[in-house]
PDB file of N, CA and C in Angstrom:
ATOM      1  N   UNK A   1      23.003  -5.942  19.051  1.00  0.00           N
ATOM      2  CA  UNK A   1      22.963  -6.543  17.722  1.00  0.00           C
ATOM      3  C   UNK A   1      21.544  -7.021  17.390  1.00  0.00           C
ATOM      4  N   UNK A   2      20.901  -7.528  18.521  1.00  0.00           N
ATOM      5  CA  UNK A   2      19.908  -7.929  18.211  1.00  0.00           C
ATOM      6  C   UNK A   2      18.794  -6.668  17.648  1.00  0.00           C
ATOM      7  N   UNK A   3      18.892  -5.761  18.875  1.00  0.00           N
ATOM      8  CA  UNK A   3      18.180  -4.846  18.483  1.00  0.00           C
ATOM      9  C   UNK A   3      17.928  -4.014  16.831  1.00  0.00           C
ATOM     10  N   UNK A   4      19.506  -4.380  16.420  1.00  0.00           N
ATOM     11  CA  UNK A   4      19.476  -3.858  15.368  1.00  0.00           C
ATOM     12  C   UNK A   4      18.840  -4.524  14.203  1.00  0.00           C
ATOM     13  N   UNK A   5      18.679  -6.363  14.274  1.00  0.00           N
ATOM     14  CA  UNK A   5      17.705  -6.470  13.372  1.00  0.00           C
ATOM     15  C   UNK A   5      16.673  -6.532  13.542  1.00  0.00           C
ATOM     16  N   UNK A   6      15.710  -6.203  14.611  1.00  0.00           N
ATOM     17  CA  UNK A   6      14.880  -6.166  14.963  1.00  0.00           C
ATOM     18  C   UNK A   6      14.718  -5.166  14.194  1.00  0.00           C
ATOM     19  N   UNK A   7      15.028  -3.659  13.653  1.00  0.00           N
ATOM     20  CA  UNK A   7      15.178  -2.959  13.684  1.00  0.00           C
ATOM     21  C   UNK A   7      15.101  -2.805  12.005  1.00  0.00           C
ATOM     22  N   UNK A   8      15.782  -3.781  11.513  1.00  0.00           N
ATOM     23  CA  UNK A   8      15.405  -3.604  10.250  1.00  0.00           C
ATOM     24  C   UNK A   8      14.380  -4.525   9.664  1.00  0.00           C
ATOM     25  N   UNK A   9      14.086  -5.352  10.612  1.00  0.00           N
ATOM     26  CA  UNK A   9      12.362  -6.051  10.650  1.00  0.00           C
ATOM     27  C   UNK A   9      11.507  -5.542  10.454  1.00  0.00           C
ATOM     28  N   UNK A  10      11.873  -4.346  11.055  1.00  0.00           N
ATOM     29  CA  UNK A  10      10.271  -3.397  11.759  1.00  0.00           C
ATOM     30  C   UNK A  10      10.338  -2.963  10.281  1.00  0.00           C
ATOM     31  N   UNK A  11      11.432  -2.629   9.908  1.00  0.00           N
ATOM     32  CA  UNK A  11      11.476  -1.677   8.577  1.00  0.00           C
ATOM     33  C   UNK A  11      11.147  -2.580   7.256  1.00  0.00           C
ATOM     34  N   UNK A  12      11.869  -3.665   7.592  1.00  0.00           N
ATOM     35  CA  UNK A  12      10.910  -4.631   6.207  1.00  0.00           C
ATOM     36  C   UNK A  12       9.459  -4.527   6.435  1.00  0.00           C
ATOM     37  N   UNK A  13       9.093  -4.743   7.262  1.00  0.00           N
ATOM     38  CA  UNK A  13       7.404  -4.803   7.578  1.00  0.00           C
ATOM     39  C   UNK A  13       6.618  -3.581   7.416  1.00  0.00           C
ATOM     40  N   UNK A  14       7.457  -2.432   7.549  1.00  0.00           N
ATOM     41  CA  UNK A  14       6.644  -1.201   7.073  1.00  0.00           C
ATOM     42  C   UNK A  14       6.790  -1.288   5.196  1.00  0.00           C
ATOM     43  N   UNK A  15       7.212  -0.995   5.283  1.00  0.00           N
ATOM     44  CA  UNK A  15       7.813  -1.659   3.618  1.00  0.00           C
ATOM     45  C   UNK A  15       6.852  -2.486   2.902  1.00  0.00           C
ATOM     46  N   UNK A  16       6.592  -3.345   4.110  1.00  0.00           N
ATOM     47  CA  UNK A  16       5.585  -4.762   3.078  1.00  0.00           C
ATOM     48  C   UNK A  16       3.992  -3.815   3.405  1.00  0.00           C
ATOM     49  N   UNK A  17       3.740  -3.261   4.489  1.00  0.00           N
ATOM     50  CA  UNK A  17       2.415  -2.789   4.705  1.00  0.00           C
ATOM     51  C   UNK A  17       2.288  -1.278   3.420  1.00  0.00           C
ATOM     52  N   UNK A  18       3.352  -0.539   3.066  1.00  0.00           N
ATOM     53  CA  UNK A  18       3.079   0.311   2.355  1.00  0.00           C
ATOM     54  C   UNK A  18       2.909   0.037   1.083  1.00  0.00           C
ATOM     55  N   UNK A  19       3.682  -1.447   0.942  1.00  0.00           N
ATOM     56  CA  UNK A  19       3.027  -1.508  -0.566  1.00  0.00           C
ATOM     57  C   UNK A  19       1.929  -2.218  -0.775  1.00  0.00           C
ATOM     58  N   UNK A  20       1.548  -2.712   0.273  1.00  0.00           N
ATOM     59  CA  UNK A  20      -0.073  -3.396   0.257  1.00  0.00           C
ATOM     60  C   UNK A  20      -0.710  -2.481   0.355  1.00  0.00           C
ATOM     61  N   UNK A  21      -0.422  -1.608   0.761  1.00  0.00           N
ATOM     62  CA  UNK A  21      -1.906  -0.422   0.814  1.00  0.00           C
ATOM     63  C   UNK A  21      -1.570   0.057  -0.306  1.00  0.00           C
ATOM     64  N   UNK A  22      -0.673   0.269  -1.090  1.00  0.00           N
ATOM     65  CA  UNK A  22      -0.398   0.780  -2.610  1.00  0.00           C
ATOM     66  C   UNK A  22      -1.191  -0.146  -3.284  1.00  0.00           C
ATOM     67  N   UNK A  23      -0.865  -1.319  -3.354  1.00  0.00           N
ATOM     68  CA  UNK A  23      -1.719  -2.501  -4.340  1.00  0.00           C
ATOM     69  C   UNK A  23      -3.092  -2.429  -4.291  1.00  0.00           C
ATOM     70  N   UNK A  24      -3.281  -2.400  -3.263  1.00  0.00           N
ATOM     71  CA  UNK A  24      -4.961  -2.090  -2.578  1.00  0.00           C
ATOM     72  C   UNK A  24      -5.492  -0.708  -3.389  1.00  0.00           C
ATOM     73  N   UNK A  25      -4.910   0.084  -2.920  1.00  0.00           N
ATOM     74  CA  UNK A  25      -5.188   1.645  -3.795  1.00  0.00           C
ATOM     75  C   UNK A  25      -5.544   1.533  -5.232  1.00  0.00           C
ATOM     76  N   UNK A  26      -4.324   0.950  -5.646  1.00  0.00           N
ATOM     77  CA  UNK A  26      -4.177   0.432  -7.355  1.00  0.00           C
ATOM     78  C   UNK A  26      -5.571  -0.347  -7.595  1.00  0.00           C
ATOM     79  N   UNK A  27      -6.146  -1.132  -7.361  1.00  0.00           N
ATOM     80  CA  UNK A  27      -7.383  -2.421  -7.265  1.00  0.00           C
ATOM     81  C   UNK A  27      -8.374  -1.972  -7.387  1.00  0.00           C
ATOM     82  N   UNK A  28      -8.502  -0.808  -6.258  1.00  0.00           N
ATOM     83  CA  UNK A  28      -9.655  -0.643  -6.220  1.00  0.00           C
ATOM     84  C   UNK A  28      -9.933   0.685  -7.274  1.00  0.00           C
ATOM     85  N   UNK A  29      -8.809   1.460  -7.887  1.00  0.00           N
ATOM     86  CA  UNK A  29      -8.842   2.490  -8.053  1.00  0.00           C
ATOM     87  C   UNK A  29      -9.035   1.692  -9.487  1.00  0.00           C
ATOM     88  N   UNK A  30      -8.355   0.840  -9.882  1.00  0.00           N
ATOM     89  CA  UNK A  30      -9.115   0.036 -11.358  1.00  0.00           C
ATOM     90  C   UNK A  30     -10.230  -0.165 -11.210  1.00  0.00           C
ATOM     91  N   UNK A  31     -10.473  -0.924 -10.604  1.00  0.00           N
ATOM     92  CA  UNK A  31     -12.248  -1.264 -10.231  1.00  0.00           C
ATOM     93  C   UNK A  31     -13.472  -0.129 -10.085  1.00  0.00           C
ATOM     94  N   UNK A  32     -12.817   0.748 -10.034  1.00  0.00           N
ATOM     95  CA  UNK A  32     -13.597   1.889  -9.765  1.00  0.00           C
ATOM     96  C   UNK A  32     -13.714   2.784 -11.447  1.00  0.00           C
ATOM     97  N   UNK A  33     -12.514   2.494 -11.759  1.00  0.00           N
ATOM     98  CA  UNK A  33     -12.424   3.070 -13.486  1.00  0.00           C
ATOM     99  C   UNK A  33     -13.093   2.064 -14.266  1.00  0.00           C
ATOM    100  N   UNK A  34     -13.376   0.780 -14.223  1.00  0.00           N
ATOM    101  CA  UNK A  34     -14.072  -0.190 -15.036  1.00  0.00           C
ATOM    102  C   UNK A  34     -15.711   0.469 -14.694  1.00  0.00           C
ATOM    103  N   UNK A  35     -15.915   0.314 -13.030  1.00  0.00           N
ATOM    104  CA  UNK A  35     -17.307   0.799 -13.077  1.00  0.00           C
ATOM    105  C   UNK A  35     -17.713   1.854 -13.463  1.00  0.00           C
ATOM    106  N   UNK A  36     -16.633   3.092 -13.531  1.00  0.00           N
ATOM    107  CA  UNK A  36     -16.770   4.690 -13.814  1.00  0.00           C
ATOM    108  C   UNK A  36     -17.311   5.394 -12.755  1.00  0.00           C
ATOM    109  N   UNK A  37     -16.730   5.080 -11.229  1.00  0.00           N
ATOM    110  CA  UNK A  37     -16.637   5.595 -10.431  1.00  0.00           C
ATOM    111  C   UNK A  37     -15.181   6.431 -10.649  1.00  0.00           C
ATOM    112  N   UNK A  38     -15.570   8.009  -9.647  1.00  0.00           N
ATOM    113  CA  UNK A  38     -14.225   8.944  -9.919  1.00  0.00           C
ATOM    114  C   UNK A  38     -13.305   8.716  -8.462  1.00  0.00           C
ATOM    115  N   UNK A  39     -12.989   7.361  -8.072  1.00  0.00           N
ATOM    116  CA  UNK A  39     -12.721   6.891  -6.633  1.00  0.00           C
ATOM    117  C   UNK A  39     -11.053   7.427  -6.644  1.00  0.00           C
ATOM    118  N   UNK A  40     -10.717   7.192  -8.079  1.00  0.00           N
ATOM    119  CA  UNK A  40      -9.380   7.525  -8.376  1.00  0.00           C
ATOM    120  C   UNK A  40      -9.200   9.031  -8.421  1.00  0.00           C
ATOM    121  N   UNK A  41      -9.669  10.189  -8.259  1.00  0.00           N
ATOM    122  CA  UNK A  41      -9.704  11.130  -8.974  1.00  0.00           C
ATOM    123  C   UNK A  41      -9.568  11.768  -7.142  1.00  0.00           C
ATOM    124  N   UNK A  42     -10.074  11.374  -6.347  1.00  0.00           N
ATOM    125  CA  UNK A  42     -10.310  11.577  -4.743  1.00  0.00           C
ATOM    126  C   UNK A  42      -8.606  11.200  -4.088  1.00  0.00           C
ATOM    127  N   UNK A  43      -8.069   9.916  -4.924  1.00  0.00           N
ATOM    128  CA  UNK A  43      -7.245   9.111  -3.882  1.00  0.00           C
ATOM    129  C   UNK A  43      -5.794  10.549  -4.708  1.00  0.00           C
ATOM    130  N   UNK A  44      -5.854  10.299  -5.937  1.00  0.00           N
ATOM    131  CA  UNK A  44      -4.622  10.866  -6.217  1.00  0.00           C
ATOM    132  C   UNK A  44      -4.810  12.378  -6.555  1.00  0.00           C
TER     133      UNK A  44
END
């Protein structure tokens, strides 16, 4: 039992790391369109 929420821990936590690197992506990929860098044009 335990294992099993451990289990969906692991899986919340991938979850929380993929959308931080999404947000991150998003940020910088604005920041990069304000300066008129093509940073966005590379990522997607």
């Amino acid at each position: 039992m335990s294992y099993f929420l451990f289990c969906i821990h692991a899986i919340d936590c991938y979850l929380l790391i993929d959308i931080l690197s999404t947000l991150v992506t998003v940020v910088i990929c604005g920041i990069s369109l304000m300066v008129g860098i093509g940073f966005c044009d590379t990522v997607i």
